[in-house]
PDB file of N, CA and C in Angstrom:
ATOM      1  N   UNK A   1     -29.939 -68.202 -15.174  1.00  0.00           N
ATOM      2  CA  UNK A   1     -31.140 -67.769 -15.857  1.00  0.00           C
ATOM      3  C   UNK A   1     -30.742 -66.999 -17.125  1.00  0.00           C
ATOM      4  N   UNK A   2     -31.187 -67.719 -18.216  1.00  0.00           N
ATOM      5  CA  UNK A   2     -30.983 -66.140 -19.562  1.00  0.00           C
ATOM      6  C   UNK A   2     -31.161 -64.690 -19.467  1.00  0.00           C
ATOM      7  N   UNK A   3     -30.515 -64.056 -19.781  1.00  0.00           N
ATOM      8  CA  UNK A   3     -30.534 -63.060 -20.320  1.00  0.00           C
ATOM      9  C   UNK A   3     -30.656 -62.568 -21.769  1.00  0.00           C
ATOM     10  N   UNK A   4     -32.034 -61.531 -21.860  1.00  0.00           N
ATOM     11  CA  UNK A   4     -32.235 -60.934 -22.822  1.00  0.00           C
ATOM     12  C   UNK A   4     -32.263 -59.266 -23.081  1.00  0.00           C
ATOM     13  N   UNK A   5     -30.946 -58.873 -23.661  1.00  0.00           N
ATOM     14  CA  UNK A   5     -30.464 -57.412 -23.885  1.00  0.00           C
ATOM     15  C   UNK A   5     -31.261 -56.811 -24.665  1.00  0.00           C
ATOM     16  N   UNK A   6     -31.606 -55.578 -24.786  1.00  0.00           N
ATOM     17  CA  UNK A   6     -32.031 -54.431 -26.088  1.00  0.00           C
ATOM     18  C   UNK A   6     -31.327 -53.292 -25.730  1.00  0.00           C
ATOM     19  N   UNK A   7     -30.528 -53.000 -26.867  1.00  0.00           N
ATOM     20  CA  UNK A   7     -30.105 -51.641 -26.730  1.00  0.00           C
ATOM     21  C   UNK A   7     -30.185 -50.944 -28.219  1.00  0.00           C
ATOM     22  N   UNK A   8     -31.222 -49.789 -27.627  1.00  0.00           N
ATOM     23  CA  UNK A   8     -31.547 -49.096 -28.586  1.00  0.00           C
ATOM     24  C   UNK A   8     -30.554 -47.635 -29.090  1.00  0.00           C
ATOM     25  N   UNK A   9     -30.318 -47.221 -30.041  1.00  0.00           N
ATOM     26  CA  UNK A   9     -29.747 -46.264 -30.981  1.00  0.00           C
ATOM     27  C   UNK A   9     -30.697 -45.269 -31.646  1.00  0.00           C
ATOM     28  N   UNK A  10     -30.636 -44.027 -30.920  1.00  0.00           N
ATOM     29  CA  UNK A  10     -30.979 -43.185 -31.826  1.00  0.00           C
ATOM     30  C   UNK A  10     -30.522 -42.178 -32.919  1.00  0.00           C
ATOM     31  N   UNK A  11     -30.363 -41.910 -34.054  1.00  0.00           N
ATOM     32  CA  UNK A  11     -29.521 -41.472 -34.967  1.00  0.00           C
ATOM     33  C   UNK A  11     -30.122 -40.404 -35.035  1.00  0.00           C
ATOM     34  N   UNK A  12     -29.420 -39.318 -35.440  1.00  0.00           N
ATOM     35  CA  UNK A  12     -30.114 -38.227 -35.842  1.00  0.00           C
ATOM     36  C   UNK A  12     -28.899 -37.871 -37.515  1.00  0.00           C
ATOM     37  N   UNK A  13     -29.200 -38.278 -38.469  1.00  0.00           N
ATOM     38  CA  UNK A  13     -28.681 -38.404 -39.959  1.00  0.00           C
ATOM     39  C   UNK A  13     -28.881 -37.136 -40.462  1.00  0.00           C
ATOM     40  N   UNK A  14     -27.682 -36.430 -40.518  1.00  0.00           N
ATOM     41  CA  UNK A  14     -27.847 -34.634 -40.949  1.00  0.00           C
ATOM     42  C   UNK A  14     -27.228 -34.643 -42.208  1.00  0.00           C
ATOM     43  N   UNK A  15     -26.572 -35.921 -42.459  1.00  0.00           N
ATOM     44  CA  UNK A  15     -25.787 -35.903 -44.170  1.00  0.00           C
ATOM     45  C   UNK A  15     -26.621 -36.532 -45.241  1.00  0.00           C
ATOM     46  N   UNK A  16     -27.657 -37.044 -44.651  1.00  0.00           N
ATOM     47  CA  UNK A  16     -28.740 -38.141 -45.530  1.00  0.00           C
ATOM     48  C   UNK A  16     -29.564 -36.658 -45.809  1.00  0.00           C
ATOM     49  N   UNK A  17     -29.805 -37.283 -47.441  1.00  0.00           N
ATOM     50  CA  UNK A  17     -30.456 -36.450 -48.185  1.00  0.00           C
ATOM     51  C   UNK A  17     -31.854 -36.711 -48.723  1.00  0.00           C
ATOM     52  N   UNK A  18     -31.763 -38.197 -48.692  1.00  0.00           N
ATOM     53  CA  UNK A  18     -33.031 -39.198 -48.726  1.00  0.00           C
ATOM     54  C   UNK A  18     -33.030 -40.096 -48.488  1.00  0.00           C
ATOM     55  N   UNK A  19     -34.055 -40.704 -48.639  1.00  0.00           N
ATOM     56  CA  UNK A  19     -34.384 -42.350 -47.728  1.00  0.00           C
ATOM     57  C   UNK A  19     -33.357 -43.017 -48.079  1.00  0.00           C
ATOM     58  N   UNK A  20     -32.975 -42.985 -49.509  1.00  0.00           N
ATOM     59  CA  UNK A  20     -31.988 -44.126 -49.797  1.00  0.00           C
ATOM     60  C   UNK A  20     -30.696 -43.708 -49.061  1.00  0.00           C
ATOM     61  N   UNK A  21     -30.043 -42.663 -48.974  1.00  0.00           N
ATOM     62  CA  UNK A  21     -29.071 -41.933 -47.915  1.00  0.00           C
ATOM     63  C   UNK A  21     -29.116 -42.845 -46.670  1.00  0.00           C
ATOM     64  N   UNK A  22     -30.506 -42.608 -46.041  1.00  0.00           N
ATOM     65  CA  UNK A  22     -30.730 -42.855 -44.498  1.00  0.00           C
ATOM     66  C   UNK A  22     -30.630 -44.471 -44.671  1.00  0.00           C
ATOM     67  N   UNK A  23     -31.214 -45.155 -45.765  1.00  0.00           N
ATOM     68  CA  UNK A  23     -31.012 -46.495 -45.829  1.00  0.00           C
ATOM     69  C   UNK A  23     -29.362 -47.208 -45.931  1.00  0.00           C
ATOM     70  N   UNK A  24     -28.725 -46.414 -46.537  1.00  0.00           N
ATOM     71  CA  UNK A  24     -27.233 -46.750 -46.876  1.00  0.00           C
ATOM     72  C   UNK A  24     -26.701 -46.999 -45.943  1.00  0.00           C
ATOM     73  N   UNK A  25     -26.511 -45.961 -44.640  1.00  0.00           N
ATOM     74  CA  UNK A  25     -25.989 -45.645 -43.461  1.00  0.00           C
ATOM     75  C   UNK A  25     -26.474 -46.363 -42.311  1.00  0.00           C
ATOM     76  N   UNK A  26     -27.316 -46.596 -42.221  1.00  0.00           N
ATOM     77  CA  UNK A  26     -28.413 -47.511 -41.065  1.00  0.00           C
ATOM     78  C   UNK A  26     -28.058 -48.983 -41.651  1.00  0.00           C
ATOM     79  N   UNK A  27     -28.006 -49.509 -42.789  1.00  0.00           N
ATOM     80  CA  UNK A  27     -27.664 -51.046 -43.216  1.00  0.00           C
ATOM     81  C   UNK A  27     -26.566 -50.871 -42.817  1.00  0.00           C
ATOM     82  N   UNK A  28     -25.350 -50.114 -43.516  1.00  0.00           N
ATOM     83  CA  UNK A  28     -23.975 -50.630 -42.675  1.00  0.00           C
ATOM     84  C   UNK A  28     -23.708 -50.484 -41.510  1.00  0.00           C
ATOM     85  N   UNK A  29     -24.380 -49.824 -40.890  1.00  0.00           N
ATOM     86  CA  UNK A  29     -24.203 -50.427 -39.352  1.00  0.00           C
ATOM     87  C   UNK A  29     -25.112 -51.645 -38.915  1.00  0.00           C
ATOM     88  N   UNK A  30     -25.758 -51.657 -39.254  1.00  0.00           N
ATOM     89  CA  UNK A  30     -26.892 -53.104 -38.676  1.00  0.00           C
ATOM     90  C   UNK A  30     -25.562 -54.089 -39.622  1.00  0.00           C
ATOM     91  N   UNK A  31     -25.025 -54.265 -40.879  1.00  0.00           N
ATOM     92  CA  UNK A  31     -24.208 -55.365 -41.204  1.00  0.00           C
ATOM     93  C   UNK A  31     -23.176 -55.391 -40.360  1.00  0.00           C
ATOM     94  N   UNK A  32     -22.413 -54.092 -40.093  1.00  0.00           N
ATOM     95  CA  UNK A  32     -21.098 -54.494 -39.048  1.00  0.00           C
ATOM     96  C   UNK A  32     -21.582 -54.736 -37.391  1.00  0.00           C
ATOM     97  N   UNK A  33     -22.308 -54.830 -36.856  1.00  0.00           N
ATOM     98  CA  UNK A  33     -22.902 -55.001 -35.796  1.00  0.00           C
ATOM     99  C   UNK A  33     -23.070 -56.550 -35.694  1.00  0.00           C
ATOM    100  N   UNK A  34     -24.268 -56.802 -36.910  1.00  0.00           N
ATOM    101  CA  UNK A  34     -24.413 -58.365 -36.861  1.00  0.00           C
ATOM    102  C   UNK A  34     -23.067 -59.094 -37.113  1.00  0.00           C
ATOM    103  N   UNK A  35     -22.453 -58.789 -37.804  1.00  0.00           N
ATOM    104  CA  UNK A  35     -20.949 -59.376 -38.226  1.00  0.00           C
ATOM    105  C   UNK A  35     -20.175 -59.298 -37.051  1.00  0.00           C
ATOM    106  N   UNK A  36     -19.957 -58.828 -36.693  1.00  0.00           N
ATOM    107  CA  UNK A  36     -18.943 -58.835 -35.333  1.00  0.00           C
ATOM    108  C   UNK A  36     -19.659 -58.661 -33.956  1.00  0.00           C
ATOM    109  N   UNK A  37     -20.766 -59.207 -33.490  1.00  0.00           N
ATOM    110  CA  UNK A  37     -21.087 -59.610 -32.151  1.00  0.00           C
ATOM    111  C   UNK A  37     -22.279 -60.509 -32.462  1.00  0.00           C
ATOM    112  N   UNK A  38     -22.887 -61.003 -33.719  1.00  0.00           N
ATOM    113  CA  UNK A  38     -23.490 -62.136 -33.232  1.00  0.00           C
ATOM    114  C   UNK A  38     -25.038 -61.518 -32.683  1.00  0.00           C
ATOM    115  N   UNK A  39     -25.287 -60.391 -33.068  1.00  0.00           N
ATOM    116  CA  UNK A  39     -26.816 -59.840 -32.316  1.00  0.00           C
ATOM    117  C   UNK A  39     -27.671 -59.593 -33.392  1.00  0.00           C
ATOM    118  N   UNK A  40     -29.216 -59.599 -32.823  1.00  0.00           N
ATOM    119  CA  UNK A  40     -30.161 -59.514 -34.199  1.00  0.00           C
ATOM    120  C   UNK A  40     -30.314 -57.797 -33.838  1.00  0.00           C
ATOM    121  N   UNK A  41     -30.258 -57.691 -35.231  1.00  0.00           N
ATOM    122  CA  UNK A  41     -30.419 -56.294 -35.318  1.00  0.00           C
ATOM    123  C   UNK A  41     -31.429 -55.771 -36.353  1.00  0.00           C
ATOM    124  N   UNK A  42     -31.836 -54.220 -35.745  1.00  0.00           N
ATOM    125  CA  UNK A  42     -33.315 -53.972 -36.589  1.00  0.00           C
ATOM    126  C   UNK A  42     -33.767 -52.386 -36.848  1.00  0.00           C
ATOM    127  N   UNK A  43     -34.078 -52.254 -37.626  1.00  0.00           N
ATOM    128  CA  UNK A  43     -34.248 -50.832 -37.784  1.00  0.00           C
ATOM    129  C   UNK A  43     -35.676 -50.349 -37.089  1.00  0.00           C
ATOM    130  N   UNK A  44     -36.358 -50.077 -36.313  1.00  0.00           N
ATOM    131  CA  UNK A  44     -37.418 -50.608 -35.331  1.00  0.00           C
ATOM    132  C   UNK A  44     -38.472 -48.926 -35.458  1.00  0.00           C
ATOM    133  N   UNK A  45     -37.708 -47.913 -35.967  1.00  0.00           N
ATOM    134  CA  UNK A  45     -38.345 -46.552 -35.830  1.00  0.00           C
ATOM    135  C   UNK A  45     -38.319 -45.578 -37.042  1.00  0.00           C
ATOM    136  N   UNK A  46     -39.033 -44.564 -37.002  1.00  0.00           N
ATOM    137  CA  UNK A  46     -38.469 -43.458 -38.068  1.00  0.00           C
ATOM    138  C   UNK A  46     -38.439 -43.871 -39.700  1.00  0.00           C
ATOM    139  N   UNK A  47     -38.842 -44.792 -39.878  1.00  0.00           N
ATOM    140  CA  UNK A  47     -38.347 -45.589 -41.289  1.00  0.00           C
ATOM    141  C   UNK A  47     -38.560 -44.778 -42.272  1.00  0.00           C
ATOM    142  N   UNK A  48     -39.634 -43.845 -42.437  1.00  0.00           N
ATOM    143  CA  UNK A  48     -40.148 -42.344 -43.543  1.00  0.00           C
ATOM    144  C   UNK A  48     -39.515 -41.770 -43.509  1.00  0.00           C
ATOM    145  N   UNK A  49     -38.671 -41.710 -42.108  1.00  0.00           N
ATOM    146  CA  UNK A  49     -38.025 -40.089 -42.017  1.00  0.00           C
ATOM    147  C   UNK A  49     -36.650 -40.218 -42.199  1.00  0.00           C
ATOM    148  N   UNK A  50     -35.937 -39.789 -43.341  1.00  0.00           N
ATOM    149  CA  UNK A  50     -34.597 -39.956 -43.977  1.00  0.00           C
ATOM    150  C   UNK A  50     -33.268 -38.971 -43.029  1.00  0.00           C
ATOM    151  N   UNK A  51     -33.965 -38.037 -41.790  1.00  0.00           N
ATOM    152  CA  UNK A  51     -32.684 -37.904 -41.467  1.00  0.00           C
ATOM    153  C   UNK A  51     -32.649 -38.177 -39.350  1.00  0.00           C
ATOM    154  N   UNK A  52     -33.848 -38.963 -39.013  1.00  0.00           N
ATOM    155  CA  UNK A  52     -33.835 -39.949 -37.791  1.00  0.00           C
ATOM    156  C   UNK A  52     -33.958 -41.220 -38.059  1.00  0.00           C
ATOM    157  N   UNK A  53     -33.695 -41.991 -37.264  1.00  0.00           N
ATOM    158  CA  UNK A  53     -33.694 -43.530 -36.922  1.00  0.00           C
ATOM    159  C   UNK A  53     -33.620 -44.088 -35.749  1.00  0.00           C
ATOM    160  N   UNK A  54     -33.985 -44.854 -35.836  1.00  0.00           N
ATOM    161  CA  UNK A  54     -34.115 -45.976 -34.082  1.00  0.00           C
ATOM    162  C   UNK A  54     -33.503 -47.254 -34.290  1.00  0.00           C
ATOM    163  N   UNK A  55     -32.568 -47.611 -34.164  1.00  0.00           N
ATOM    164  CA  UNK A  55     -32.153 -48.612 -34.366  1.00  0.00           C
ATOM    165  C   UNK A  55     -31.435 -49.756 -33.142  1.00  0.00           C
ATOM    166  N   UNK A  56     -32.075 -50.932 -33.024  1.00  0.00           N
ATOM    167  CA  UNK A  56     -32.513 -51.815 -31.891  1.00  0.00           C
ATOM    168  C   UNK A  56     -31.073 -53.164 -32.087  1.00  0.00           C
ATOM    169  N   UNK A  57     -30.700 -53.036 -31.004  1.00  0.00           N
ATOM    170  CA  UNK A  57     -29.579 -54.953 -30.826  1.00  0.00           C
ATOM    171  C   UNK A  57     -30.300 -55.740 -30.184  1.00  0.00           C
ATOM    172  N   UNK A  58     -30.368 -56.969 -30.366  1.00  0.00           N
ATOM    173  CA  UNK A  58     -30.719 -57.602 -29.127  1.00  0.00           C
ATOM    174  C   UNK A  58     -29.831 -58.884 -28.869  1.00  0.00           C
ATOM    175  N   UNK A  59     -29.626 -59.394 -27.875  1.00  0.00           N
ATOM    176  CA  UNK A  59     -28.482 -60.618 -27.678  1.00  0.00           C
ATOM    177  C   UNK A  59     -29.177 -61.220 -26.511  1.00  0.00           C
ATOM    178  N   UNK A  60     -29.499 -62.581 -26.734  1.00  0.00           N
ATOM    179  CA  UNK A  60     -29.250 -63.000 -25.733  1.00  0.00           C
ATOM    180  C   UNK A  60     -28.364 -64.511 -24.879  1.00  0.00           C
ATOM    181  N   UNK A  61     -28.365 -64.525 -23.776  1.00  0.00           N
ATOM    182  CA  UNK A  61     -27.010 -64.920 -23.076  1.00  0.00           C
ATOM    183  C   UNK A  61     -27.091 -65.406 -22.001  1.00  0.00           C
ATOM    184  N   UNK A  62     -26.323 -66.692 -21.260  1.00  0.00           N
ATOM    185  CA  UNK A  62     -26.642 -67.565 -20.746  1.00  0.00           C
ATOM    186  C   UNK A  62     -27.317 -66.776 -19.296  1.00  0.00           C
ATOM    187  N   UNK A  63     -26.471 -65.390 -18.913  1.00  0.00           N
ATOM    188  CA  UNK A  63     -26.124 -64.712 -17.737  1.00  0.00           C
ATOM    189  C   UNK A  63     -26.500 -63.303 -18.437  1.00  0.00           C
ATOM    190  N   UNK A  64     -26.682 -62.214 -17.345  1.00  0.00           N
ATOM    191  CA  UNK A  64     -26.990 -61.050 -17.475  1.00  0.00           C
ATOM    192  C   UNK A  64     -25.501 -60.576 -17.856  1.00  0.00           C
ATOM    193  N   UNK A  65     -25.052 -61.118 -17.021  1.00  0.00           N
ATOM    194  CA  UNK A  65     -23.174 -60.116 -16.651  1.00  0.00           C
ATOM    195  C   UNK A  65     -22.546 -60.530 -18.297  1.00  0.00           C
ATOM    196  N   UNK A  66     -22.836 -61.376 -18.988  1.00  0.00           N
ATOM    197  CA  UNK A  66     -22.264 -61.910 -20.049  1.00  0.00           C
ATOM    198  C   UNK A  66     -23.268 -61.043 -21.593  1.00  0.00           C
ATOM    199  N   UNK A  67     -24.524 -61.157 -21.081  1.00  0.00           N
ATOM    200  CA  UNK A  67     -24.910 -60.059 -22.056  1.00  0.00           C
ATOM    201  C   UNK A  67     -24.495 -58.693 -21.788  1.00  0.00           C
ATOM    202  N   UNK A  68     -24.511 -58.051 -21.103  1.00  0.00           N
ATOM    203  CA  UNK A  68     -23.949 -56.821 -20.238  1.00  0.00           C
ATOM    204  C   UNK A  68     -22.581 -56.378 -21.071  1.00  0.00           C
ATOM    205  N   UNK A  69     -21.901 -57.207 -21.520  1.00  0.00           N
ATOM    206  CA  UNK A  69     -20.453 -57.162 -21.774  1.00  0.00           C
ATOM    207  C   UNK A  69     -20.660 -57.506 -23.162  1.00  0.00           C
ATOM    208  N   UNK A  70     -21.340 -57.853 -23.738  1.00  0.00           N
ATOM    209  CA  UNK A  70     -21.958 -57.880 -25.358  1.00  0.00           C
ATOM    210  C   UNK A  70     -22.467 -56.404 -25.864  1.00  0.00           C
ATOM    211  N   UNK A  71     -23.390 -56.193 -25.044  1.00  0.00           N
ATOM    212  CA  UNK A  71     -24.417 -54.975 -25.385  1.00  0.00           C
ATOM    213  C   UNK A  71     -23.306 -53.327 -25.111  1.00  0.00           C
ATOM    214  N   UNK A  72     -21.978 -53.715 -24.251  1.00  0.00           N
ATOM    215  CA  UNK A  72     -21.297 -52.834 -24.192  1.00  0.00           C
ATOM    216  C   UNK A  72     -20.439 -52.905 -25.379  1.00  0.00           C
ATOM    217  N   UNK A  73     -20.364 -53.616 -25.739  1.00  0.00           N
ATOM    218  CA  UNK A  73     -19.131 -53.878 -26.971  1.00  0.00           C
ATOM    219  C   UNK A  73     -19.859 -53.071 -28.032  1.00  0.00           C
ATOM    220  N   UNK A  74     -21.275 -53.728 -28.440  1.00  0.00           N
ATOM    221  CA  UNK A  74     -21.995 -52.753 -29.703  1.00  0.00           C
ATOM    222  C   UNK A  74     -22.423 -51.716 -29.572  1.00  0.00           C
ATOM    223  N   UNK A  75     -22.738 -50.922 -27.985  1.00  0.00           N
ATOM    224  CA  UNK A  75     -22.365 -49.530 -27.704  1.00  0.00           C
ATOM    225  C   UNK A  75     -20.951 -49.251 -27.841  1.00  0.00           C
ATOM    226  N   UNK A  76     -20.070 -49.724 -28.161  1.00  0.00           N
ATOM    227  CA  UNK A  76     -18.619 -48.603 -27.993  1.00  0.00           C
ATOM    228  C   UNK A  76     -18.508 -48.818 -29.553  1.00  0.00           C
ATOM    229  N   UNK A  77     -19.114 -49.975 -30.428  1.00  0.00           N
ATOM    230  CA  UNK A  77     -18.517 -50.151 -31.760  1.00  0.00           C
ATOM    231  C   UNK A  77     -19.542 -49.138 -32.363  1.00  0.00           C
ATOM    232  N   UNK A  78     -20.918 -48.757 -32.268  1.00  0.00           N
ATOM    233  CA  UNK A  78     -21.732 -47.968 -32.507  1.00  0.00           C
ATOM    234  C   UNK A  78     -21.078 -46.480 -32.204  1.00  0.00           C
ATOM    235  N   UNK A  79     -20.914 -46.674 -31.107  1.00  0.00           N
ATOM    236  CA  UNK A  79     -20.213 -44.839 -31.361  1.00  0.00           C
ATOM    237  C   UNK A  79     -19.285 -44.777 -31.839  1.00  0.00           C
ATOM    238  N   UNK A  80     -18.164 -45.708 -32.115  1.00  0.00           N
ATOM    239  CA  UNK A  80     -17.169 -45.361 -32.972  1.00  0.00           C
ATOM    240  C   UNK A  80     -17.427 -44.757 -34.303  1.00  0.00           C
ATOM    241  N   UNK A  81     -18.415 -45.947 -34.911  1.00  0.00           N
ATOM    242  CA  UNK A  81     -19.014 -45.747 -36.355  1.00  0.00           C
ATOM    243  C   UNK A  81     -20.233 -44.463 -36.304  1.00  0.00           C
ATOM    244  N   UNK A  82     -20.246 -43.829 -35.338  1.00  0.00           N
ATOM    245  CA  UNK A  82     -21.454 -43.259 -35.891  1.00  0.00           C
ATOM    246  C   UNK A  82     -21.003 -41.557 -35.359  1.00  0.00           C
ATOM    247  N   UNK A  83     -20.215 -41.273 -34.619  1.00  0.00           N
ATOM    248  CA  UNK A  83     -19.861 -40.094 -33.676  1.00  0.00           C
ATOM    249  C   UNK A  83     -20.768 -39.592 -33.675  1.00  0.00           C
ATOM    250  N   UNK A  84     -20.991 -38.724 -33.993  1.00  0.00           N
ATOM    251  CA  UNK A  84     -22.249 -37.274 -33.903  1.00  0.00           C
ATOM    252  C   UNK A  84     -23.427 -37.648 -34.283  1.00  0.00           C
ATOM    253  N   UNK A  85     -23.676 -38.765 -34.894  1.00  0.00           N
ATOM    254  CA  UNK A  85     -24.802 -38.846 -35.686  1.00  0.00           C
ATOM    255  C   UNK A  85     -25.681 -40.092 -34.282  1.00  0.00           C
ATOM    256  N   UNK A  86     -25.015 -40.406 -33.652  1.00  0.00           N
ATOM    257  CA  UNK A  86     -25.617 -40.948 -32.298  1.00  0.00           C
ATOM    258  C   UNK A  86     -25.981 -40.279 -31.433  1.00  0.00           C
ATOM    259  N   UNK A  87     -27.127 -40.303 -31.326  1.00  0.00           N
ATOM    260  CA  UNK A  87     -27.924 -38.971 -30.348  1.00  0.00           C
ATOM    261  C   UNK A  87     -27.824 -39.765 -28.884  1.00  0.00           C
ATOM    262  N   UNK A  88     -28.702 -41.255 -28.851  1.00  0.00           N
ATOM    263  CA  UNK A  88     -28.978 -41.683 -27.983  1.00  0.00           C
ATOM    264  C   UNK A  88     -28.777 -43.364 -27.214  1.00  0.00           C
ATOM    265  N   UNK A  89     -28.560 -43.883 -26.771  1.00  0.00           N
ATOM    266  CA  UNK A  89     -28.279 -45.346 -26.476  1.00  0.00           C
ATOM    267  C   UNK A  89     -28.785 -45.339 -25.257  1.00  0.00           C
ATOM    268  N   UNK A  90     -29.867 -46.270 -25.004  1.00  0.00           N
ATOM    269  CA  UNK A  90     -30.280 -47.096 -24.048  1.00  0.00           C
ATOM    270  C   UNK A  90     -30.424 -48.447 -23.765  1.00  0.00           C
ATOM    271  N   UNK A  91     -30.707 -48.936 -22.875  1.00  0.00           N
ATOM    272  CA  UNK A  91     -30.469 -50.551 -22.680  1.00  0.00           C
ATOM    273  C   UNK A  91     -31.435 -51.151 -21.896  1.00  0.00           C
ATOM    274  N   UNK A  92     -32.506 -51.798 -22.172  1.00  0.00           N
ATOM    275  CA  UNK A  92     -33.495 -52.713 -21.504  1.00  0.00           C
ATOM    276  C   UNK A  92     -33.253 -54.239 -21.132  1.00  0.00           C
ATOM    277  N   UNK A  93     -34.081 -54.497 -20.481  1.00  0.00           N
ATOM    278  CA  UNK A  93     -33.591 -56.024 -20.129  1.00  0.00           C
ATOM    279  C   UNK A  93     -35.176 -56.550 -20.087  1.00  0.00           C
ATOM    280  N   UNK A  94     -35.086 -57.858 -20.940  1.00  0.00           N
ATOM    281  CA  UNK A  94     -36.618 -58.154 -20.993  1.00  0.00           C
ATOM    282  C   UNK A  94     -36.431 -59.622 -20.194  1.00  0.00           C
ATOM    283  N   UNK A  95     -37.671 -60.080 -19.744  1.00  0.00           N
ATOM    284  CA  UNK A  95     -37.575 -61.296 -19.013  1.00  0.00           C
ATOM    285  C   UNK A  95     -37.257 -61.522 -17.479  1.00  0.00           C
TER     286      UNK A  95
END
């Protein structure tokens, strides 16, 4: 049966000074994300507010256990790139 992942990112951006700041920082991670795992990615929250964000993966995959192991990869590449500025990561399963 498919599997369909969401794992959401919450940022909390204390170096962004303005939108375009918060925009700079939120695109390069949504580009290195999509670039190296293949997931649609989206800026889904906060979009006014230049120093939060919500930012959404989604993948999906033939098997749960196979998305599971996707959605962990762009949680560990997300906190690499983001340390402190990652408040939050959760993970839904739709379908």
């Amino acid at each position: 049966m498919p599997a369909i992942g969401v794992i959401t990112f919450e940022l909390r951006i204390d170096d962004a000074h303005s939108l375009k700041d918060k925009r700079h920082f939120v695109k390069s991670l949504k580009d290195r994300l999509r670039a190296k795992f293949n997931v649609a990615v989206a800026e889904i929250d906060h979009q006014d507010l230049w120093q939060r964000g919500l930012v959404a993966a989604v993948t999906v995959a033939p098997d749960q256990a196979f998305a599971e192991q996707v959605l962990q990869s762009v949680e560990r590449e997300a906190a690499a790139l983001l340390g402190g500025v990652l408040v939050d990561a959760t993970v839904e399963w739709l379908g």
